[in-house]
C-alpha atoms as a PDB file:
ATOM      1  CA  UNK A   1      16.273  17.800  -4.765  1.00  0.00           C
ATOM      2  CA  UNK A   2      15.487  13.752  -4.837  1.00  0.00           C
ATOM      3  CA  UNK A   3      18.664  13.151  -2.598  1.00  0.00           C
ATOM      4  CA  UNK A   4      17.587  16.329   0.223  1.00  0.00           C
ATOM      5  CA  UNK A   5      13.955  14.919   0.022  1.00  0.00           C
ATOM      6  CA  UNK A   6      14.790  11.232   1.309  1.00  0.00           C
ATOM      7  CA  UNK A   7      17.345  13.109   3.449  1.00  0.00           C
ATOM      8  CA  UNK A   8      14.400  15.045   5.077  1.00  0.00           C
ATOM      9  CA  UNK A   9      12.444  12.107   5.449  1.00  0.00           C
ATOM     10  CA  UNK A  10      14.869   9.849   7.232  1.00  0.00           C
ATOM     11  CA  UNK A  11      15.285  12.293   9.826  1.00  0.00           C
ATOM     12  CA  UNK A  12      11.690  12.912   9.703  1.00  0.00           C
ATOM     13  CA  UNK A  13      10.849   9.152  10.541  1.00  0.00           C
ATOM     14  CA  UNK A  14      13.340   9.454  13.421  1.00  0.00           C
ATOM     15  CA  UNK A  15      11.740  11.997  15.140  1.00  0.00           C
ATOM     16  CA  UNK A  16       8.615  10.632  14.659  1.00  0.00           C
ATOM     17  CA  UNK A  17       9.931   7.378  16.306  1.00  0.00           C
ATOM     18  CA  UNK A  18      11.793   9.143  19.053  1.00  0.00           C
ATOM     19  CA  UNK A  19       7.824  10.851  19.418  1.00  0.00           C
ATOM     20  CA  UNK A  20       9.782  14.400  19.092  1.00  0.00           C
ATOM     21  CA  UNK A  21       8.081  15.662  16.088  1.00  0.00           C
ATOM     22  CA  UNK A  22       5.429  18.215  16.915  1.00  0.00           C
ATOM     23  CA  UNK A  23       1.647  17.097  16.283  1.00  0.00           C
ATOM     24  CA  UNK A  24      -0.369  18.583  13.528  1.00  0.00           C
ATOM     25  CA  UNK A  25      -1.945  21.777  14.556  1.00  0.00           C
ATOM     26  CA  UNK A  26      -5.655  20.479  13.725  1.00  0.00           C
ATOM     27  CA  UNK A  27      -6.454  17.044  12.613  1.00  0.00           C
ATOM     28  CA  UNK A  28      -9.616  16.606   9.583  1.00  0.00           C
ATOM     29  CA  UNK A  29     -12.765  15.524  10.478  1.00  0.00           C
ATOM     30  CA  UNK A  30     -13.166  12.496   8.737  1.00  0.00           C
ATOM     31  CA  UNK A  31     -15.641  11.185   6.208  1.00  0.00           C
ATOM     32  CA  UNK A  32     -16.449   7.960   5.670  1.00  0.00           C
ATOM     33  CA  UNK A  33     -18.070   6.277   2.509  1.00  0.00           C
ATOM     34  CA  UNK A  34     -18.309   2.953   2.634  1.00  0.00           C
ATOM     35  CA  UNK A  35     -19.773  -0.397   0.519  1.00  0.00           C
ATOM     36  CA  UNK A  36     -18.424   1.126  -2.623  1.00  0.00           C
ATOM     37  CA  UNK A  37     -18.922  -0.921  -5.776  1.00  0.00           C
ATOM     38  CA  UNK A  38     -15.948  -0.826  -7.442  1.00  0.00           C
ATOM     39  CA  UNK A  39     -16.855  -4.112  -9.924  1.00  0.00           C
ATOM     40  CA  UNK A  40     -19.878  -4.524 -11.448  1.00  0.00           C
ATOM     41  CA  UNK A  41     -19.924  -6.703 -13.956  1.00  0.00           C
ATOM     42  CA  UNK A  42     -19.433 -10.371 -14.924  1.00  0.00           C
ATOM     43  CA  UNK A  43     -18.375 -12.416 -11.697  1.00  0.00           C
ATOM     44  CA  UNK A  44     -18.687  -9.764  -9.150  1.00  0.00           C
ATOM     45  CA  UNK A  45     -18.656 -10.437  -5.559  1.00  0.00           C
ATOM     46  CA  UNK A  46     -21.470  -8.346  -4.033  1.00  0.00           C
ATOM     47  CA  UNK A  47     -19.207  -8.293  -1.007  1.00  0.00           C
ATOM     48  CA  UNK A  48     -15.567  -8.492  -2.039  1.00  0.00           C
ATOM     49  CA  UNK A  49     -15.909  -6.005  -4.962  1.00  0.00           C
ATOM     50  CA  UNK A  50     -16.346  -3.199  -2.856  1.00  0.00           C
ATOM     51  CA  UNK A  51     -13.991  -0.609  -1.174  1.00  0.00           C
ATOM     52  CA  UNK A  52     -14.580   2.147   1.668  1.00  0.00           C
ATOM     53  CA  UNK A  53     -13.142   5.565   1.315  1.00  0.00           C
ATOM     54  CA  UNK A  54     -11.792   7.593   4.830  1.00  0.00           C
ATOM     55  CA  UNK A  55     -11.415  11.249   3.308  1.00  0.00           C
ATOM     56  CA  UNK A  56     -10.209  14.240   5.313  1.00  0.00           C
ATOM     57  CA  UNK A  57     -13.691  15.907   5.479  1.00  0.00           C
ATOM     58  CA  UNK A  58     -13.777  19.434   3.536  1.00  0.00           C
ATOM     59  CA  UNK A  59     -10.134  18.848   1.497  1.00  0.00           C
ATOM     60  CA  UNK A  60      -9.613  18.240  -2.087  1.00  0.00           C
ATOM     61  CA  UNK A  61      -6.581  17.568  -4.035  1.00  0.00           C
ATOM     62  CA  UNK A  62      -5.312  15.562  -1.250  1.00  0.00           C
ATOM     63  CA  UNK A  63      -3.239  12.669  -2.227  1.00  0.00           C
ATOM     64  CA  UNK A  64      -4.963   8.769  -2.055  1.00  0.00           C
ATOM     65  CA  UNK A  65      -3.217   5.763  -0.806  1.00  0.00           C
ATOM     66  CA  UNK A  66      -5.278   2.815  -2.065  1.00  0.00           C
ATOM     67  CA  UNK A  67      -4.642  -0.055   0.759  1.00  0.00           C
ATOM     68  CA  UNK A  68      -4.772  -3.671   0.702  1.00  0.00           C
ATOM     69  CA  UNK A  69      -5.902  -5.546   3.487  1.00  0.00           C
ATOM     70  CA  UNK A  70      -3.642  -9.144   4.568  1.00  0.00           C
ATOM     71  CA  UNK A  71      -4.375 -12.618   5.497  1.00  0.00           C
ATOM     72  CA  UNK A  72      -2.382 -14.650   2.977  1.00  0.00           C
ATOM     73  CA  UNK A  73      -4.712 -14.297   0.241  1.00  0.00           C
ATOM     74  CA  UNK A  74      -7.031 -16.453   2.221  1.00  0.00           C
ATOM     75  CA  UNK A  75      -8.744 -14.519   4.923  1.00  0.00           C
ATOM     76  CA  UNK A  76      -9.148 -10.879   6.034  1.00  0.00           C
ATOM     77  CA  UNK A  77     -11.182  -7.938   4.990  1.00  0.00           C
ATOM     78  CA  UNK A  78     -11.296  -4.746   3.865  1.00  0.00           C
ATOM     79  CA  UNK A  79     -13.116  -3.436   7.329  1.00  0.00           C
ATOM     80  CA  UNK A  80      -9.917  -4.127   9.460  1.00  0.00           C
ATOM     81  CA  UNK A  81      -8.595  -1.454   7.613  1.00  0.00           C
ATOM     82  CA  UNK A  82     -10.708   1.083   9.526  1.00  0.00           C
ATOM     83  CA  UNK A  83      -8.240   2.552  11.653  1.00  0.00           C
ATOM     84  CA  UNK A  84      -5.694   2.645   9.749  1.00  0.00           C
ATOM     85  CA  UNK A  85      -7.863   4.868   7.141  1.00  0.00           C
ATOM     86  CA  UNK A  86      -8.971   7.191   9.560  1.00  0.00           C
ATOM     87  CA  UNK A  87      -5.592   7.495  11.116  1.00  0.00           C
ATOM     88  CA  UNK A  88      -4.034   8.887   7.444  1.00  0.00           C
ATOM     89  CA  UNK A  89      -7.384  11.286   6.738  1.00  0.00           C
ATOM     90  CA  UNK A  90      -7.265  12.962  10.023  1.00  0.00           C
ATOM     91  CA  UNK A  91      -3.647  13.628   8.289  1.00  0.00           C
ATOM     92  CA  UNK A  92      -4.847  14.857   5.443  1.00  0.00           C
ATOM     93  CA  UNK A  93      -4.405  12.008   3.298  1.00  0.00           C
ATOM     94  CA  UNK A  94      -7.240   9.975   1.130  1.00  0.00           C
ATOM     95  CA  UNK A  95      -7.762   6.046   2.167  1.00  0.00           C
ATOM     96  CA  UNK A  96      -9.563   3.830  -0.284  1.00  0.00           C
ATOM     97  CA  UNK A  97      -9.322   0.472   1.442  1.00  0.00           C
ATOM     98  CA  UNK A  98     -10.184  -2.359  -0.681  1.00  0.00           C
ATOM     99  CA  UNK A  99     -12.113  -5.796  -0.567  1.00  0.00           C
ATOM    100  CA  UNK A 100     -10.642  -8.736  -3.210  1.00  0.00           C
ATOM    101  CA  UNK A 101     -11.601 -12.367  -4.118  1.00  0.00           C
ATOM    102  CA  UNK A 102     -10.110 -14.799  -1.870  1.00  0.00           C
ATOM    103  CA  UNK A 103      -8.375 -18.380  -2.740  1.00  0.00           C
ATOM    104  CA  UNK A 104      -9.347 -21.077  -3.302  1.00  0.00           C
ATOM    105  CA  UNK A 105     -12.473 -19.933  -3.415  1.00  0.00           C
ATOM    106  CA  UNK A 106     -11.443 -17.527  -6.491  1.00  0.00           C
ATOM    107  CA  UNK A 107      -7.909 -18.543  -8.385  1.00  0.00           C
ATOM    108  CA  UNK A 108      -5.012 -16.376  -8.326  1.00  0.00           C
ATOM    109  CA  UNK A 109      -4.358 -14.324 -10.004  1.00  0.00           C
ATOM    110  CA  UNK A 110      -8.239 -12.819  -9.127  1.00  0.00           C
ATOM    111  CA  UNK A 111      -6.905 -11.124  -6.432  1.00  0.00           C
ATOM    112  CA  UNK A 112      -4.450  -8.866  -8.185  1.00  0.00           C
ATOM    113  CA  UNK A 113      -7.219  -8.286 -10.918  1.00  0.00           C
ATOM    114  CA  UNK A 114      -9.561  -7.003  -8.223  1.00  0.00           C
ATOM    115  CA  UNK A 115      -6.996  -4.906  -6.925  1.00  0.00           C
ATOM    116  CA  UNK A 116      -6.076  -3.739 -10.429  1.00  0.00           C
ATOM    117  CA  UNK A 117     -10.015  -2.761 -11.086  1.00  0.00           C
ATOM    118  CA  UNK A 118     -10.229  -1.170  -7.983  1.00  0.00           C
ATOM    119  CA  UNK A 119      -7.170   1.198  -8.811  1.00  0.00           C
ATOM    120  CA  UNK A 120      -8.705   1.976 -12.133  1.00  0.00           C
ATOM    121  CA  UNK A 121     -12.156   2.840 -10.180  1.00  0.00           C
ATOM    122  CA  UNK A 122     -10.711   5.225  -7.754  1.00  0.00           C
ATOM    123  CA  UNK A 123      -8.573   6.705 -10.426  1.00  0.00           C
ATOM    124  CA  UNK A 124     -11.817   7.428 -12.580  1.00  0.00           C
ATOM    125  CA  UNK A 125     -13.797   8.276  -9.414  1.00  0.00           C
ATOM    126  CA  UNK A 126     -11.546   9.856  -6.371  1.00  0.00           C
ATOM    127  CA  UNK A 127     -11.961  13.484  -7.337  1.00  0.00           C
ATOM    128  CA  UNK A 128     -15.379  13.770  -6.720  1.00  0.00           C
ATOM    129  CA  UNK A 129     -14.878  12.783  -2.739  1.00  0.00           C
ATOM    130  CA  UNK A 130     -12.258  15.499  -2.400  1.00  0.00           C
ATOM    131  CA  UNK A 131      -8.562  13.543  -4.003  1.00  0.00           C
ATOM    132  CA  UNK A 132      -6.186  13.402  -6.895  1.00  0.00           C
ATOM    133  CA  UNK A 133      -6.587  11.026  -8.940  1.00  0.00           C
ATOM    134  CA  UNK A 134      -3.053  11.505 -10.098  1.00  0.00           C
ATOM    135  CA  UNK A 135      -1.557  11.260  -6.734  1.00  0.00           C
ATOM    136  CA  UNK A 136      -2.401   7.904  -5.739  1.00  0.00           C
ATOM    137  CA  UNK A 137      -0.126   5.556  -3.290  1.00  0.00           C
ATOM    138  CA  UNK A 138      -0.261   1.831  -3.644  1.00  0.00           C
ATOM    139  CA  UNK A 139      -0.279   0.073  -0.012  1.00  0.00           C
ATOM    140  CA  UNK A 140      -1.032  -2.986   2.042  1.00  0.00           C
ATOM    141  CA  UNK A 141      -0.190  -5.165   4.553  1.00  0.00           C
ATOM    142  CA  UNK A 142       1.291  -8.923   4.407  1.00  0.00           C
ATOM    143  CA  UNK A 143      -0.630 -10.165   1.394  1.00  0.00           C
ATOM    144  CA  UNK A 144      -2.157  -6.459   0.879  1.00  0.00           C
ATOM    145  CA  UNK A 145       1.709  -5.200   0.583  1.00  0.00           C
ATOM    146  CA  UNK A 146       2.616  -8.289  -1.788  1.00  0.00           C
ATOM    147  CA  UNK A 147      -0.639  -6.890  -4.004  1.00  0.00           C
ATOM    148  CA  UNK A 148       0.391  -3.575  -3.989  1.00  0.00           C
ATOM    149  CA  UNK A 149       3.881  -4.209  -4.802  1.00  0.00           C
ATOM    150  CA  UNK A 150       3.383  -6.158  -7.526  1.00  0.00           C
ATOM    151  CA  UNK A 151       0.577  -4.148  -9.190  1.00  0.00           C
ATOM    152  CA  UNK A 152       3.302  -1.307  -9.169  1.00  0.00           C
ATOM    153  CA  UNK A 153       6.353  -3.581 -11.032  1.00  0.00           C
ATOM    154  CA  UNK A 154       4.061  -6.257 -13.035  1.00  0.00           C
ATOM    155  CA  UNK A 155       1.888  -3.093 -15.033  1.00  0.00           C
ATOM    156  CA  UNK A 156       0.287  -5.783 -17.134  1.00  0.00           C
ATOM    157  CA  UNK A 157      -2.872  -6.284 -14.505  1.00  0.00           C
ATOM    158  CA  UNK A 158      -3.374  -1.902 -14.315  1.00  0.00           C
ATOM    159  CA  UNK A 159      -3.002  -1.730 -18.060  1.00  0.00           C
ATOM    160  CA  UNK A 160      -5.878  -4.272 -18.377  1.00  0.00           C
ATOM    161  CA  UNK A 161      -7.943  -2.571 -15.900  1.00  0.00           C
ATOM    162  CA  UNK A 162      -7.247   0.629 -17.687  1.00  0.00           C
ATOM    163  CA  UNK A 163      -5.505   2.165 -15.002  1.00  0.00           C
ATOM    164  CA  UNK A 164      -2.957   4.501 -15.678  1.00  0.00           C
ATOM    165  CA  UNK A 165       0.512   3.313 -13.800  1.00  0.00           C
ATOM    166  CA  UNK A 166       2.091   7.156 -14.205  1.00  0.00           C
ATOM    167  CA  UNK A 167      -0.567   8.102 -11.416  1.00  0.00           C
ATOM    168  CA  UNK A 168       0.996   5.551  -8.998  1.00  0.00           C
ATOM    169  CA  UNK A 169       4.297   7.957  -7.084  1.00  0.00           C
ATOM    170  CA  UNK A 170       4.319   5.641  -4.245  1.00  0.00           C
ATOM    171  CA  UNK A 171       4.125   2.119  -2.970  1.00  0.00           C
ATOM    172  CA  UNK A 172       3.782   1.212   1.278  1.00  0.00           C
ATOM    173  CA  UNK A 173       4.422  -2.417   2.057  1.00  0.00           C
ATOM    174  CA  UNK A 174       3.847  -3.410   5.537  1.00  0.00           C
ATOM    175  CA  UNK A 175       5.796  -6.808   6.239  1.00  0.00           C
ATOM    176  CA  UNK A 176       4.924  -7.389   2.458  1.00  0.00           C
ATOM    177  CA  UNK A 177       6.417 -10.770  -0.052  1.00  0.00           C
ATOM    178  CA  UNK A 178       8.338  -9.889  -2.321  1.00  0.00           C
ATOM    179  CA  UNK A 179      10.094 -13.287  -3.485  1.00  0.00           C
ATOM    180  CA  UNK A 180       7.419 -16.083  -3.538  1.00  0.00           C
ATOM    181  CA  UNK A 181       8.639 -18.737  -2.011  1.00  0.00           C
ATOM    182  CA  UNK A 182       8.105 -22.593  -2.463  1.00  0.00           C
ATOM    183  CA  UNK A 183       6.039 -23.187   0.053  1.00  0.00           C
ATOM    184  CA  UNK A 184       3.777 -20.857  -1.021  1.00  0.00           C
ATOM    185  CA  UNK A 185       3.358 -22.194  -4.726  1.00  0.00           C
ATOM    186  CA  UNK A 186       0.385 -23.921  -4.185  1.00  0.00           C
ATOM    187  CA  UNK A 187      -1.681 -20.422  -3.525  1.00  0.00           C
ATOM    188  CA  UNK A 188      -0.329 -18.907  -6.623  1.00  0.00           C
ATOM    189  CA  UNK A 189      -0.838 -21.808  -8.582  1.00  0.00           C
ATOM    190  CA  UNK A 190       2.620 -23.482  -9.239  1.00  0.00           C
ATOM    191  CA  UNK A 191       5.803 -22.994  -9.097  1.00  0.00           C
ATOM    192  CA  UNK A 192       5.825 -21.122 -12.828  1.00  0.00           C
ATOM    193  CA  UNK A 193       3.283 -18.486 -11.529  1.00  0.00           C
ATOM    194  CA  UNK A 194       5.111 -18.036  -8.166  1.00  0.00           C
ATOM    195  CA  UNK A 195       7.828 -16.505 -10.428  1.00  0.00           C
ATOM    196  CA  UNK A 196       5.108 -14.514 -12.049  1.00  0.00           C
ATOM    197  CA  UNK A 197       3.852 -12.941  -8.759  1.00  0.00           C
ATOM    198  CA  UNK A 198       7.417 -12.515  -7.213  1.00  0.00           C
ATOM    199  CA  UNK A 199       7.517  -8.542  -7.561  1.00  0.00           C
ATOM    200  CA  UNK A 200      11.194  -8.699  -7.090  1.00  0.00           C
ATOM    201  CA  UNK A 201      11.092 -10.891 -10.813  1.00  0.00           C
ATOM    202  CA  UNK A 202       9.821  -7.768 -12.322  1.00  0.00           C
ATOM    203  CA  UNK A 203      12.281  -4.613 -11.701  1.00  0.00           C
ATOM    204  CA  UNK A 204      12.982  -1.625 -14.063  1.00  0.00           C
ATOM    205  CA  UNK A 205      13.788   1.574 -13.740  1.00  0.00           C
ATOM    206  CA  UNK A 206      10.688   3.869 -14.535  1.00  0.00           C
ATOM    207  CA  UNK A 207       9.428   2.303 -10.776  1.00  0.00           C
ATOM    208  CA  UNK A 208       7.790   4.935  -8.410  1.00  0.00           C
ATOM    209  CA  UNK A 209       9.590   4.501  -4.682  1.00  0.00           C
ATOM    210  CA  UNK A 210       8.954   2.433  -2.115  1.00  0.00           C
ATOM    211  CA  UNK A 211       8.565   2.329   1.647  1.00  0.00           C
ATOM    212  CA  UNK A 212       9.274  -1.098   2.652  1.00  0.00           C
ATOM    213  CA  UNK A 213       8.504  -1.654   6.218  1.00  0.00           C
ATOM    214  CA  UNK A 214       8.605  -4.382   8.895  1.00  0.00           C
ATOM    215  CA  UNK A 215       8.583  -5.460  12.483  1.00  0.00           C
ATOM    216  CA  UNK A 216      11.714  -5.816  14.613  1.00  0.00           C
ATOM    217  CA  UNK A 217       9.299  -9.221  16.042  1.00  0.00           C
ATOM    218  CA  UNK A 218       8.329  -9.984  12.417  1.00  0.00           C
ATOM    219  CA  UNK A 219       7.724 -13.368  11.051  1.00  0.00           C
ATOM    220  CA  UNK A 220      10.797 -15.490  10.527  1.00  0.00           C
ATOM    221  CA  UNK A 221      13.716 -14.033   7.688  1.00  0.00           C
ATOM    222  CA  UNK A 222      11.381 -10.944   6.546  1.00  0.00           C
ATOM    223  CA  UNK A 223      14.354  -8.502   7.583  1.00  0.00           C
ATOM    224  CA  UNK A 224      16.455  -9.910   5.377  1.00  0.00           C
ATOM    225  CA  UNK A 225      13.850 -11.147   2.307  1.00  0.00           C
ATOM    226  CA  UNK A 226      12.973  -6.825   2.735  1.00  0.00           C
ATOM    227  CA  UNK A 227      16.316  -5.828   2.368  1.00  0.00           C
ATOM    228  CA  UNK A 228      16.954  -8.368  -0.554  1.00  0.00           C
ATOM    229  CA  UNK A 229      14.143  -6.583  -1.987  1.00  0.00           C
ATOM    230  CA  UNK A 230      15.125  -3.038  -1.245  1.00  0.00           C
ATOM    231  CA  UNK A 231      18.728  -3.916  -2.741  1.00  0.00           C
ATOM    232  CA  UNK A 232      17.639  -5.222  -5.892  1.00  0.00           C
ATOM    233  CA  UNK A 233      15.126  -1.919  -5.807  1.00  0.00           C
ATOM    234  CA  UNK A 234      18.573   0.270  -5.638  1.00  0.00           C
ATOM    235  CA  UNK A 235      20.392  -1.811  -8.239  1.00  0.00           C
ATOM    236  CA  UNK A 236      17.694  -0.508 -10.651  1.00  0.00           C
ATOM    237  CA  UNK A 237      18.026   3.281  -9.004  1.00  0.00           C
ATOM    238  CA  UNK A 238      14.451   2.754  -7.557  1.00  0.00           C
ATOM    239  CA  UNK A 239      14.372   4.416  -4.199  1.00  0.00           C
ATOM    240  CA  UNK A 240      12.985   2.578  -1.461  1.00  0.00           C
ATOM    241  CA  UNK A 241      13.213   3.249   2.017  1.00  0.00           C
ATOM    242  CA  UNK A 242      13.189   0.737   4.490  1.00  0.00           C
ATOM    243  CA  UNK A 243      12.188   1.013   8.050  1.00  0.00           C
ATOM    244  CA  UNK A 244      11.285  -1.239  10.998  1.00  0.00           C
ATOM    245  CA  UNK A 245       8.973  -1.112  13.904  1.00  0.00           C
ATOM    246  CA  UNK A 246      10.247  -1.397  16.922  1.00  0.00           C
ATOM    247  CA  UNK A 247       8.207  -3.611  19.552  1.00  0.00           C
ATOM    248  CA  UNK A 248       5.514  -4.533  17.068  1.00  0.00           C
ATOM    249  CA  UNK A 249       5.192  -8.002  15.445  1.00  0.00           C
ATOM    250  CA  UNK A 250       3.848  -9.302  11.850  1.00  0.00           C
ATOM    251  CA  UNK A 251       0.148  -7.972  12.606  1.00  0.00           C
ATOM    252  CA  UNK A 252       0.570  -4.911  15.505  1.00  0.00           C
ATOM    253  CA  UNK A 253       2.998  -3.639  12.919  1.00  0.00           C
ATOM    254  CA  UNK A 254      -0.119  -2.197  10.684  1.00  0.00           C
ATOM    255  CA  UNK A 255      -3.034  -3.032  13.917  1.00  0.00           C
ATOM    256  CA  UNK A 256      -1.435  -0.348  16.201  1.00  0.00           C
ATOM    257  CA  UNK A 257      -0.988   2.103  13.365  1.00  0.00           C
ATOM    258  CA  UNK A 258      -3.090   5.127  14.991  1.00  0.00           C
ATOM    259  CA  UNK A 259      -2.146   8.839  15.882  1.00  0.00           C
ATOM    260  CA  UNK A 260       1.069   9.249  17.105  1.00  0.00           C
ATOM    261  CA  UNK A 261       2.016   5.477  16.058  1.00  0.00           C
ATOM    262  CA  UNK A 262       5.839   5.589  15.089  1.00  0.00           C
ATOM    263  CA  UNK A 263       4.999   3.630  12.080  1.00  0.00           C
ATOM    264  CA  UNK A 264       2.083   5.689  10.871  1.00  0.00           C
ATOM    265  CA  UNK A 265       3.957   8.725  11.103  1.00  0.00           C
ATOM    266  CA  UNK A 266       6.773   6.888   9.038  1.00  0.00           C
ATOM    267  CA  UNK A 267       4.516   6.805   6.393  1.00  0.00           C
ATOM    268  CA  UNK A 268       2.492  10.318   6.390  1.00  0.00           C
ATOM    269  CA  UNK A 269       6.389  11.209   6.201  1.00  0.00           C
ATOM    270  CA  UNK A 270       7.031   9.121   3.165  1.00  0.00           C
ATOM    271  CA  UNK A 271       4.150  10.065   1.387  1.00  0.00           C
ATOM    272  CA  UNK A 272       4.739  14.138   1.873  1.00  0.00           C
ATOM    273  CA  UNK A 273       8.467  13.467   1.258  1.00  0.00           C
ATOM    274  CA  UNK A 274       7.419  12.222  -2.221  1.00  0.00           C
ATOM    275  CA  UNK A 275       4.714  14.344  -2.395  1.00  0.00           C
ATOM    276  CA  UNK A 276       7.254  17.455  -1.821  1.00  0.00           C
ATOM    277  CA  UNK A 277       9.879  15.959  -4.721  1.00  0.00           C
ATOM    278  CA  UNK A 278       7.472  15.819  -7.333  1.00  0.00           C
ATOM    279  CA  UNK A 279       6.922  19.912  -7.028  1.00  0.00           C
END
């Protein structure tokens, strides 16, 4: 079933490139619910600890990708997120994208432990705008991919948020980091800690699969630092996917993600191809 499911999907995300695949009959109205307070308590940002939800108006059960926004852990915001979220309810599909802490003014690791508290809140919380709380997808973009990725293989930062990892079947990284490199160190604190936030360092098994996407005009060696990543996915029997978008760089890659957007259809095709293999 597993092997027909990723078979279905590959030629899915080829017709959906090639712009051959039919368009959904009717698109959702969409809902928006935004300046959510995911964080309450001791240090919260009154602007960074908060997500915004894009729900397909009138559904429930649908499944919930919970997206991280990019910037190097530095800069960007949850709000650039907008179209994106809209772009995957009008699909039928739950957005919950999410602010973070930013360094230096916060110290890694507080981004991942945002991230990690705003999984557990949408897990506690998601049902009652209309999605599964045991369906959820782990996504993001640059820095937002690296988050999401290593929330999924490092479970330590979930398990202290009290999220449960078993409700994670998915991760989307859009031109994500998967190997932190040196020159990076000094964000993640050292060269001891960039080991500790390399997702690729922590690999098993049990891992839900990944989509693993970048640019064909992508920043400098991510082709080949995704498929390193994908590889060492497969030599654990992980499955990831990999795809790239063609005439898009390191930011149109998630910017022009709208309907009809190869990429975007990549992933609604990802997420029902896992949805349909869990049944």
């Amino acid at each position: 079933m597993k092997r027909l499911t990723y078979l279905w999907f590959a030629v899915a995300a080829t017709l959906f490139a090639a712009g051959s695949m039919p368009a959904a009959e009717k698109l959702n109205a969409v809902k928006v619910v935004a300046d959510v307070a995911y964080h309450t308590g001791d240090g919260v940002d009154a602007e960074r600890h908060k997500l915004d939800l894009y729900l397909p108006e009138g559904k429930s059960g649908v499944p919930v990708v919970v997206f991280f926004h990019g910037g190097g852990y530095q800069k960007g915001d949850r709000k650039g997120a907008a179209q994106f979220g809209e772009t995957l309810a009008r699909q039928g599909v739950a957005v919950a994208a999410v602010g973070y802490r930013l360094v230096p003014a916060a110290r890694y690791p507080a981004p991942v432990e945002d991230g990690a508290k705003a999984v557990a809140w949408v897990q506690k919380h998601v049902a009652e705008h209309g999605g599964a709380a045991d369906r959820l997808y782990l996504a993001g973009h640059s820095a937002g991919g690296h988050l999401a990725a290593l929330l999924a293989t490092d479970n330590q930062y979930l398990k202290a948020a009290g999220a449960d990892a078993a409700a994670v079947k998915g991760v989307i990284s859009l031109s994500g980091l998967y190997a932190v490199p040196d020159d990076r160190a000094a964000v993640f604190g050292g060269d001891a800690a960039r080991k500790q936030a390399s997702p690729q360092h922590h690999l098993r098994a049990d891992l839900p699969p990944f989509f693993l996407a970048y640019a064909d005009k992508d920043n400098p060696d991510k082709d080949k630092h995704t498929a390193a990543f994908a590889d060492a996915l497969k030599a654990k029997k992980v499955a990831a996917t990999v795809y790239v978008g063609k005439d898009r760089d390191h930011g149109t890659l998630f910017s022009k993600i709208a309907d009809g957007d190869p990429t975007g259809q990549a992933v609604l095709a990802f997420i029902h191809a896992t949805e349909a293999d869990k049944k």
